[in-house]
Protein backbone atom coordinates (compact mmCIF):
# COMPACT_ATOMS: atom_id res chain seq x y z
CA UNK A 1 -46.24 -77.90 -47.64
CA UNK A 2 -46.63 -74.68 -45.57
CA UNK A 3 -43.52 -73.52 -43.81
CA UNK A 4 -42.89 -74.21 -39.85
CA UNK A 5 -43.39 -71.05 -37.76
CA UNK A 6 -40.53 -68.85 -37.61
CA UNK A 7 -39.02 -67.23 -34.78
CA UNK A 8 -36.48 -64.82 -34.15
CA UNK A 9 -34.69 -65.18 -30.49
CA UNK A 10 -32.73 -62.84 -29.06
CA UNK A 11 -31.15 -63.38 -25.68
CA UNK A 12 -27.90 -64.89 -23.38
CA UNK A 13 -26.41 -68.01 -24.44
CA UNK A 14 -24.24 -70.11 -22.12
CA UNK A 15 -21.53 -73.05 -23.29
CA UNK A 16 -22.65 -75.29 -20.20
CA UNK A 17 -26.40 -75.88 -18.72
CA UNK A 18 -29.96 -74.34 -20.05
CA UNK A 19 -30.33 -70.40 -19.80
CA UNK A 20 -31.53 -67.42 -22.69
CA UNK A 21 -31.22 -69.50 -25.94
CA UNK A 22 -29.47 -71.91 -24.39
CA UNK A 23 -32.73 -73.05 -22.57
CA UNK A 24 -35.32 -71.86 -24.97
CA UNK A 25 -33.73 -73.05 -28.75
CA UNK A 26 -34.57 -76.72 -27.75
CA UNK A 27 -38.23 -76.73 -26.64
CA UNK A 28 -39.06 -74.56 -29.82
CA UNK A 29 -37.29 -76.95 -32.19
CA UNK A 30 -38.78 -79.58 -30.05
CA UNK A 31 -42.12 -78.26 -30.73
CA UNK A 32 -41.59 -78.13 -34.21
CA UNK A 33 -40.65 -74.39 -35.21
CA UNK A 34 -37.59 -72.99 -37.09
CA UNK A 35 -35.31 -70.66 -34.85
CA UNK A 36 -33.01 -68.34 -35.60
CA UNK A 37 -30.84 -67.73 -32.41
CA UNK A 38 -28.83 -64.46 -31.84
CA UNK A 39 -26.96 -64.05 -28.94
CA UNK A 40 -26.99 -60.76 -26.66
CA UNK A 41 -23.99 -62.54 -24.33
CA UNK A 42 -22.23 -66.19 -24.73
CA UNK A 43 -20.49 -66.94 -21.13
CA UNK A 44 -19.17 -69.83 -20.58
CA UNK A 45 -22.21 -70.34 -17.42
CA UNK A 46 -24.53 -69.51 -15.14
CA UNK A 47 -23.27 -66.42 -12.68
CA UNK A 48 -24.24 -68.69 -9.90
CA UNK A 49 -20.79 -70.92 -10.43
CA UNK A 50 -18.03 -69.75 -8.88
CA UNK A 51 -16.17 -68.41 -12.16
CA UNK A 52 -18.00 -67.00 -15.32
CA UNK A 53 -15.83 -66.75 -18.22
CA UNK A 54 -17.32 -65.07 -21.68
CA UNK A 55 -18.57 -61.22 -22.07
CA UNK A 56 -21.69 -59.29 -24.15
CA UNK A 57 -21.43 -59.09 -27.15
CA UNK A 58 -18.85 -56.20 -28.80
CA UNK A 59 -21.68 -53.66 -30.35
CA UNK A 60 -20.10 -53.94 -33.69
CA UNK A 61 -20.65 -58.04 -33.16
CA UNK A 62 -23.92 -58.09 -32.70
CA UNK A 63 -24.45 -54.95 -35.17
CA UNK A 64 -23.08 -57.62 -38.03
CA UNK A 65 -25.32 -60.49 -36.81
CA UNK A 66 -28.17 -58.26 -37.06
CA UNK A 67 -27.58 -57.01 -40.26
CA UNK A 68 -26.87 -60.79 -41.50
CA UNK A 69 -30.25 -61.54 -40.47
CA UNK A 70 -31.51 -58.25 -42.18
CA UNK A 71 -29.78 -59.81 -45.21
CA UNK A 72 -31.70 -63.16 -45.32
CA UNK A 73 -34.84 -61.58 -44.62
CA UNK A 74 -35.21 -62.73 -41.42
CA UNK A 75 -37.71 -59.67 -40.03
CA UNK A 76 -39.90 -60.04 -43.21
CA UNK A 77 -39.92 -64.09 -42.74
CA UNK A 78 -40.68 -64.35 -39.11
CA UNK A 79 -43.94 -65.28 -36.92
CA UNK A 80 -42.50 -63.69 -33.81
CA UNK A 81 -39.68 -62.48 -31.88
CA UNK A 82 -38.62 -63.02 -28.49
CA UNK A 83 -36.30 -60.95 -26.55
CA UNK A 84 -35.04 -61.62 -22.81
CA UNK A 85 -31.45 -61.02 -21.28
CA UNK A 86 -29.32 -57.99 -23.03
CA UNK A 87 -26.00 -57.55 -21.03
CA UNK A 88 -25.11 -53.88 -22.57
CA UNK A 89 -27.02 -50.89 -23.31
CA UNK A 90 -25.38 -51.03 -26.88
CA UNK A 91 -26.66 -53.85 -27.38
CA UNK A 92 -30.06 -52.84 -26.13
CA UNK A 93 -30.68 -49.71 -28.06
CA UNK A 94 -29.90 -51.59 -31.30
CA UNK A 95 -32.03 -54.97 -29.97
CA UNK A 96 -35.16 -52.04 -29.72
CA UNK A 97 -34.22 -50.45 -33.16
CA UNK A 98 -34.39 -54.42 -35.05
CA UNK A 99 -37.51 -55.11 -33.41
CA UNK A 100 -38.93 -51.77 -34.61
CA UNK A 101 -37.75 -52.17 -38.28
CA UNK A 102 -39.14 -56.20 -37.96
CA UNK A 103 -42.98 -54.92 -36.92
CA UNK A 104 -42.68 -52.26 -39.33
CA UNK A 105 -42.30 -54.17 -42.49
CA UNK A 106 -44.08 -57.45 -40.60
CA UNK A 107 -47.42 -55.98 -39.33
CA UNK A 108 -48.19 -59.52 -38.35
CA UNK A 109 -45.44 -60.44 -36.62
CA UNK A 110 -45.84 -60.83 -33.17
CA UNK A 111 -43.36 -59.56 -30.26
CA UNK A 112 -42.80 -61.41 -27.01
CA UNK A 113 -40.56 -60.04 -24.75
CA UNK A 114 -39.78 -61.18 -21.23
CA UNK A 115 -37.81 -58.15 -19.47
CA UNK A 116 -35.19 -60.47 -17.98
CA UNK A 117 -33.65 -57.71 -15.44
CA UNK A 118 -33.88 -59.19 -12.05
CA UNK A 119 -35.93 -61.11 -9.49
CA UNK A 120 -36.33 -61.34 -5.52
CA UNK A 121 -33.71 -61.95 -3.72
CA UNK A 122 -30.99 -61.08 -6.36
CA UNK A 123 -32.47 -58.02 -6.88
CA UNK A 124 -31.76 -56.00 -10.58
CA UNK A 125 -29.04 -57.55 -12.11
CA UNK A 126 -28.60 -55.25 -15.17
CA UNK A 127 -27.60 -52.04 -15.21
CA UNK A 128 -30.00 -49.15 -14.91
CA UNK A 129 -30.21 -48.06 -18.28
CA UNK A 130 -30.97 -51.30 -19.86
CA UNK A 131 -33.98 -51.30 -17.59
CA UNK A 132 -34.90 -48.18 -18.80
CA UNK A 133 -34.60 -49.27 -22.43
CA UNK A 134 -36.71 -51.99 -21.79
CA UNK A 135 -39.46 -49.94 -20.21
CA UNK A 136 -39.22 -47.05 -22.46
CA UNK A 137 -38.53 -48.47 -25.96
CA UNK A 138 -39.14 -52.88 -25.67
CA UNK A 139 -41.84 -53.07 -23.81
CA UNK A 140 -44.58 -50.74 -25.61
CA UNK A 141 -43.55 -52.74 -28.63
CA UNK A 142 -44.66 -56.00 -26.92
CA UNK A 143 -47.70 -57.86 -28.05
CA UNK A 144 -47.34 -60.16 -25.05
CA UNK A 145 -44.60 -59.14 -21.92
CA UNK A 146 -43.79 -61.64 -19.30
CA UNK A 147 -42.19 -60.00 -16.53
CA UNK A 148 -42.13 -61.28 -12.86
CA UNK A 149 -43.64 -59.28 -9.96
CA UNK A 150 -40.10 -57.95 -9.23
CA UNK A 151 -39.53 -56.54 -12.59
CA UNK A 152 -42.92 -54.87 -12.62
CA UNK A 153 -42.59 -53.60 -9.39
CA UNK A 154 -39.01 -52.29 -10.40
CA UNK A 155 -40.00 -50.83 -13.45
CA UNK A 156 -43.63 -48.98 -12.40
CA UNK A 157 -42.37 -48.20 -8.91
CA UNK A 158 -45.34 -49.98 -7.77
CA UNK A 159 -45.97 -53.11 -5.35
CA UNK A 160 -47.60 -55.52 -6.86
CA UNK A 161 -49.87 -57.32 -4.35
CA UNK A 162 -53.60 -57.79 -5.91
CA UNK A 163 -55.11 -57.78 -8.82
CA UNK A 164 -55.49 -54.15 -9.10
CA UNK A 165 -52.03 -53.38 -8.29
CA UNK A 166 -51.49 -55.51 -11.75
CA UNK A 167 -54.20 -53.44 -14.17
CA UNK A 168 -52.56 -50.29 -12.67
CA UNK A 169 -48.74 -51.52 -13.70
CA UNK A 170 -50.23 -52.51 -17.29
CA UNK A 171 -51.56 -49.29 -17.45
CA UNK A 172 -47.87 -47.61 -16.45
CA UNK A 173 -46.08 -50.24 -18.62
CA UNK A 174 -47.50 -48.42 -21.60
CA UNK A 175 -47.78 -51.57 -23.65
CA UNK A 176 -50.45 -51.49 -26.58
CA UNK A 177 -53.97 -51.24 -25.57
CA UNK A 178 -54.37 -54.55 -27.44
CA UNK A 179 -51.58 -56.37 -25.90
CA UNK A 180 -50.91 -58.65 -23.02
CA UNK A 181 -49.41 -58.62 -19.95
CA UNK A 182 -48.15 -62.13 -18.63
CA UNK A 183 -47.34 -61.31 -14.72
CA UNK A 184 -45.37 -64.90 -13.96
CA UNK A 185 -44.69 -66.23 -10.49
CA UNK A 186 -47.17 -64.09 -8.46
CA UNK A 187 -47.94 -64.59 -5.04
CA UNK A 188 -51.00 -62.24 -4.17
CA UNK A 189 -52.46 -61.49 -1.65
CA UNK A 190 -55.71 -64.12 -3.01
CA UNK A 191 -53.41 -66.70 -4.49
CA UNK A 192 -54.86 -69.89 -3.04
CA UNK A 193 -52.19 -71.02 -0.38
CA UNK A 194 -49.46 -73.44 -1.78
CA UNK A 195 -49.17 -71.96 -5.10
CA UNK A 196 -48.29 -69.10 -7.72
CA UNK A 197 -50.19 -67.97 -10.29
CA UNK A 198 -49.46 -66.75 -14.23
CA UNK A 199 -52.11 -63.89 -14.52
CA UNK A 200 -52.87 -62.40 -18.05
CA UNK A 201 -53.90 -59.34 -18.15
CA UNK A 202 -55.53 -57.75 -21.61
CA UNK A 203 -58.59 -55.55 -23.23
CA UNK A 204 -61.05 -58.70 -22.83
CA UNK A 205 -59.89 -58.89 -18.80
CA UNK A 206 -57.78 -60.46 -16.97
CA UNK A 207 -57.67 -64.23 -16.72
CA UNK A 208 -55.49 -66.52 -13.60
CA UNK A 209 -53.57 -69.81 -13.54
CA UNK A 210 -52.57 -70.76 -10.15
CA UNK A 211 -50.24 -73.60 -10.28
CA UNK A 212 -48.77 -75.94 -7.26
CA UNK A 213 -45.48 -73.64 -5.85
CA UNK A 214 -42.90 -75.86 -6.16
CA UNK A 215 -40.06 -74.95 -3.47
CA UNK A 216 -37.05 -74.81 -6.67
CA UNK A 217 -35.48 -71.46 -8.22
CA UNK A 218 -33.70 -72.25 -10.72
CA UNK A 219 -31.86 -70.22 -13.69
CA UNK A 220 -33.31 -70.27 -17.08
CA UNK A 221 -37.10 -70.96 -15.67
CA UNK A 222 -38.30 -67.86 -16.97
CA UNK A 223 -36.48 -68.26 -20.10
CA UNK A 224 -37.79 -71.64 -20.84
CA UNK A 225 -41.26 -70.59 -19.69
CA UNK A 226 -41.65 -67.56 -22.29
CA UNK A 227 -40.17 -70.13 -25.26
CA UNK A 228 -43.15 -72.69 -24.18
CA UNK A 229 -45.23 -69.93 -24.67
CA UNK A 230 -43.89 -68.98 -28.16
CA UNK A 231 -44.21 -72.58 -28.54
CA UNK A 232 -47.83 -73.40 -27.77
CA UNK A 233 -48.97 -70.24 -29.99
CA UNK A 234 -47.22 -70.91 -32.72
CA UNK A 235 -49.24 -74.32 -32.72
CA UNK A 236 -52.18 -72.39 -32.88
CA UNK A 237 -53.23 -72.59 -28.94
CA UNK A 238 -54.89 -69.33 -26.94
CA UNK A 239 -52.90 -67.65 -24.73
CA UNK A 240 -54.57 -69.07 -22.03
CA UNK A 241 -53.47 -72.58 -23.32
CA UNK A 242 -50.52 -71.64 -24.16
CA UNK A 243 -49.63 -70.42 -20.53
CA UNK A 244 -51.64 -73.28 -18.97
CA UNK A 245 -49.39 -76.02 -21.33
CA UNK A 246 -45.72 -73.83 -20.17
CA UNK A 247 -46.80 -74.06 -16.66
CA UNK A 248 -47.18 -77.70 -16.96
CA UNK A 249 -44.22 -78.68 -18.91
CA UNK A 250 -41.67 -75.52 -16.79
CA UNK A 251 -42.83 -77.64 -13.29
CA UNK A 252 -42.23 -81.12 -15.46
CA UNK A 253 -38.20 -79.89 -16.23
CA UNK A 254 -38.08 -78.22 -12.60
CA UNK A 255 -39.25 -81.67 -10.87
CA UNK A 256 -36.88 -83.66 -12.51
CA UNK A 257 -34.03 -81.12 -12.36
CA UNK A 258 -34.52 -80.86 -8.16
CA UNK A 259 -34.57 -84.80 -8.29
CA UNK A 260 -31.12 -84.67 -10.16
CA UNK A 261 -29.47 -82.18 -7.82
CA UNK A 262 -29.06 -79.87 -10.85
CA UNK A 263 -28.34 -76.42 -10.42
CA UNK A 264 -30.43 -75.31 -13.41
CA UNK A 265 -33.25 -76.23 -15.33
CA UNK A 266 -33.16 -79.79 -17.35
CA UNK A 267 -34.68 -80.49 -20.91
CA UNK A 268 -33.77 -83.94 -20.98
CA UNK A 269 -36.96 -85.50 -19.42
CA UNK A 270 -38.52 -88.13 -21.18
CA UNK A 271 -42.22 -87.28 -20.78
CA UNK A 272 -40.97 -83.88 -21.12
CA UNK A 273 -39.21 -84.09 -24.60
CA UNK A 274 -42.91 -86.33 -25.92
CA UNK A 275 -44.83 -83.41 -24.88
CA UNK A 276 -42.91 -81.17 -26.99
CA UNK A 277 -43.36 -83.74 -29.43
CA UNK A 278 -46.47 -83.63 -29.53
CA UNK A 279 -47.24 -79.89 -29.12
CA UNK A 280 -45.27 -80.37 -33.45
């Protein structure tokens, strides 16, 4: 028997609701991969409650995870990493040194990472220089980024309101010339009225999936979005596909979070959780 696809995760977990691995672990599993989960930050919720509890990460914490993962051969093993919310630069700098040391002795690994730095109406919620890592060091390792049109306007210094405005901040991004660009949640100035649209952006052109706007923000959509997408390639779909089947399945756990009165995204939805299912 072959082995399942292997991913690496790297991102927030949370003791209560679905955000960083916390929202992505289960769909993956779901879906039939093997994940290994390492934690950037483990609070005890959401910041939108009104206490947090927890902290990032001590650097020498996280150093030791990494290196336990170095130990089981966990960069030579994997199909792909994903990276999203880093809560200290520490932490940052040595996230961007594993992931270089993982493609270099993986050549066919591939690297999702979703720059998980802000959004509108919160605005940036990391510091400064962990943007900067992720623009300077992450993101040209990316085979496939997945920021929103807040973090690529934040990190080109560019608005993003057409299709060009998109090419140009792939271009700025530096990613690889063979890599893609997700743009997620955009509302240009074409987007047919109602909805948002997932536009991937790549050296075979750009390609758009406009999807009903449903009136929810919720934490942890992005995060869950990005595993779906992780998800659908590891069972062998395009991109395209793959983007098309985490659109569906993201608006499936929004729906039915908004009809629970939840304050964050839910993975406990029947049809949901046999999608997954079936995705293995």
């Amino acid at each position: 028997m072959n082995p399942p696809p292997f991913v690496i995760s790297i991102q927030s977990q949370v003791v209560f609701g679905h955000v960083g691995n916390s929202a992505a672990l289960f769909p993956m599993q779901a879906a039939g991969l093997e994940v290994a989960a390492i934690p950037t930050v483990i609070f005890s919720n959401t910041p939108d409650y009104p206490t947090l509890r927890g902290r990032a990460l001590p650097p020498e914490f996280f150093s030791d995870l990494l290196q336990g993962a170095r130990e089981r051969g966990l960069p030579e093993r994997a199909d792909f990493i994903l990276t999203g919310y880093i809560g200290s630069l520490d932490v940052a700098l040595m996230v961007a040194d594993f992931v270089a040391e993982a493609k270099a002795v993986n050549p066919r690994l591939v690297y999702l990472c979703d720059p998980v730095m802000g959004d509108t109406g919160p605005g940036l919620y990391v510091p400064e220089a962990i943007a900067d890592v992720m623009r300077d060091r992450l993101l040209p390792m990316a085979d496939i980024a997945t920021p929103n049109p807040f973090e690529l306007a934040w990190l080109t210094g560019r608005k993003i309101a057409n299709l060009n405005d998109l090419e140009a901040a792939r271009t700025y991004l530096r990613i690889a010339p063979n890599a893609h660009l997700i743009a997620t949640g955009c509302a240009l100035e074409d987007t047919p009225a109602g909805h948002i649209e997932s536009v991937i952006l790549g050296d075979d052109g750009p390609s758009r999936h406009p999807v009903e706007h449903l009136p929810v923000a919720l934490p942890g959509t992005g995060d869950l979005f990005a595993a779906l997408i992780v998800a659908g390639l590891a069972r062998r779909l395009t991109l395209p596909r793959a983007v098309e089947i985490a659109q569906r399945l993201t608006a499936r756990a929004l729906t039915h979070a908004s009809a629970l009165g939840a304050g964050e995204v839910v993975l406990s939805e029947p049809e949901f959780r046999r999608a997954l299912l079936t995705l293995a």
